[in-house]
Protein backbone atom coordinates (compact mmCIF):
# COMPACT_ATOMS: atom_id res chain seq x y z
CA UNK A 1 0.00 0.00 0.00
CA UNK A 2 1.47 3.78 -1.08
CA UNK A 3 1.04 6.37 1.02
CA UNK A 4 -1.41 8.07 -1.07
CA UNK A 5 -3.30 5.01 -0.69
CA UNK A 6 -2.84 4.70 3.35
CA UNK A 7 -4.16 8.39 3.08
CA UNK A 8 -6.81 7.52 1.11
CA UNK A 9 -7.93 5.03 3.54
CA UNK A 10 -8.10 7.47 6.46
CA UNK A 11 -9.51 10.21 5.18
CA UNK A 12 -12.17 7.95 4.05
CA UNK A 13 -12.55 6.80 7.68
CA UNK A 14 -12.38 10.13 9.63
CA UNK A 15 -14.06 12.22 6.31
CA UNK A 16 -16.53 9.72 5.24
CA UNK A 17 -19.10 12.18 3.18
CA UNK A 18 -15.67 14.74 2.04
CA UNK A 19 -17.29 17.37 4.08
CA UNK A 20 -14.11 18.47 5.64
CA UNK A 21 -12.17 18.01 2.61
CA UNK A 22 -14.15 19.76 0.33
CA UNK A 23 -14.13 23.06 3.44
CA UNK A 24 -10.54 23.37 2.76
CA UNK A 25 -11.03 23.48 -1.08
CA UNK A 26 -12.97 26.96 -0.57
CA UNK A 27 -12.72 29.96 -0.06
CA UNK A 28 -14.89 30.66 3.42
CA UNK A 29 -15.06 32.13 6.58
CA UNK A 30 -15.41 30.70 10.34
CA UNK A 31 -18.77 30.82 10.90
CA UNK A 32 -19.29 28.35 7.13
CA UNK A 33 -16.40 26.48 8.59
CA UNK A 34 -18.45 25.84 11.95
CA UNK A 35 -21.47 24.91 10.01
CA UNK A 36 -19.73 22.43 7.92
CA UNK A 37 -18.28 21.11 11.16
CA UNK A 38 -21.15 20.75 12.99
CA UNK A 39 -23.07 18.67 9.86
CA UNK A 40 -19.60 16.83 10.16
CA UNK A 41 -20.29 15.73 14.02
CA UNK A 42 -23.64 15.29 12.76
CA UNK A 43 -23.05 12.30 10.75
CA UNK A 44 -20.44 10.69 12.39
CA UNK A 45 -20.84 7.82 14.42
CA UNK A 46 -18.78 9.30 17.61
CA UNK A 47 -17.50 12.79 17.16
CA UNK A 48 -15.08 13.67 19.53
CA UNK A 49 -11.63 15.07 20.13
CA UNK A 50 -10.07 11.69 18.63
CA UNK A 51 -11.96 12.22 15.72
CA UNK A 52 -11.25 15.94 15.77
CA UNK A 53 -7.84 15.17 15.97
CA UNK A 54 -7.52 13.04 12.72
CA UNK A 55 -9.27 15.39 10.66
CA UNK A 56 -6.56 18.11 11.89
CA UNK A 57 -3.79 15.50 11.41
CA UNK A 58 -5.08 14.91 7.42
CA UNK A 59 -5.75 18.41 6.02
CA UNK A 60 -4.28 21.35 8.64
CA UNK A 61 -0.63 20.42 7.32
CA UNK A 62 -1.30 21.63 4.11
CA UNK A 63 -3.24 24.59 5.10
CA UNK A 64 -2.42 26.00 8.61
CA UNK A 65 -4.03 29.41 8.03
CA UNK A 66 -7.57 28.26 6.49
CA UNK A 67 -10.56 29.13 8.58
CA UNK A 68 -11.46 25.16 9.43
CA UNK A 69 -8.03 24.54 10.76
CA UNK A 70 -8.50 27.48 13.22
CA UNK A 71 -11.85 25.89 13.95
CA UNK A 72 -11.09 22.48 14.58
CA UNK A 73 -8.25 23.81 16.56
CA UNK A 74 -10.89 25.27 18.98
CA UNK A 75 -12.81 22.38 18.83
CA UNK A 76 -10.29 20.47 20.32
CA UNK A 77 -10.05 23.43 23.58
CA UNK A 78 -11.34 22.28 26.61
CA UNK A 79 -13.99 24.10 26.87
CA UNK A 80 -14.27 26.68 30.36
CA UNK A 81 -16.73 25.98 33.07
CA UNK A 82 -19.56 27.10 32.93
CA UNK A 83 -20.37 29.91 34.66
CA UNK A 84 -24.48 30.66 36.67
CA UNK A 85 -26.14 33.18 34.91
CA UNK A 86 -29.64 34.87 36.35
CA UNK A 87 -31.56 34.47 39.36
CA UNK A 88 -31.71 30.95 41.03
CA UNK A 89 -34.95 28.77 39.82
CA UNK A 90 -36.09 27.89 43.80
CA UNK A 91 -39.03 29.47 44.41
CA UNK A 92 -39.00 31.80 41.13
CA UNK A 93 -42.52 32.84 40.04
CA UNK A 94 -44.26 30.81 37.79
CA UNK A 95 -42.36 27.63 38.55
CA UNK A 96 -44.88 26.07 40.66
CA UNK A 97 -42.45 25.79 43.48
CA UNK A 98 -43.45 29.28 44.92
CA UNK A 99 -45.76 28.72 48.21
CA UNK A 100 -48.55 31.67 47.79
């Protein structure tokens, strides 16, 4: 087997439907990029950083400074905690834990 072939293979594996591949072949922005990515996870059996990984591994070498390799770099960031936002739920009106 070549290494064109070996390529092949895995790109076929981690890029089943070209999605990814065919991102790098345009001309787009981020937010394109995040929406090709996200029909990527989509489809894809198990969609995680592994997976994330490969796709970065196959196509960023040739282009570091496209849009999708920024965003499957972030994709890969742990992402931060998440943070409370608002008024706590217990006892809020119209939650049906208020006593009247």
């Amino acid at each position: 087997m070549t290494e064109s072939d070996d390529t092949a293979r895995r790109a076929a594996e981690a890029d089943p439907r070209g999605l990814i591949r065919e991102a790098y072949r345009m001309a787009i922005g981020p937010a394109e990029c995040r929406s090709i990515l996200l029909d990527w996870a989509l489809g894809q059996p198990t969609a995680g950083p592994a997976e994330i990984a490969r796709l970065l591994d196959l196509y960023a070498g040739e282009a570091p400074d496209h849009p999708m390799t920024t965003v499957l770099r972030e994709g890969l960031a742990t992402p931060a905690a998440p943070r409370r936002r608002g008024r706590r739920a217990h006892g809020a009106a119209g939650d049906g834990s208020a006593k009247e």
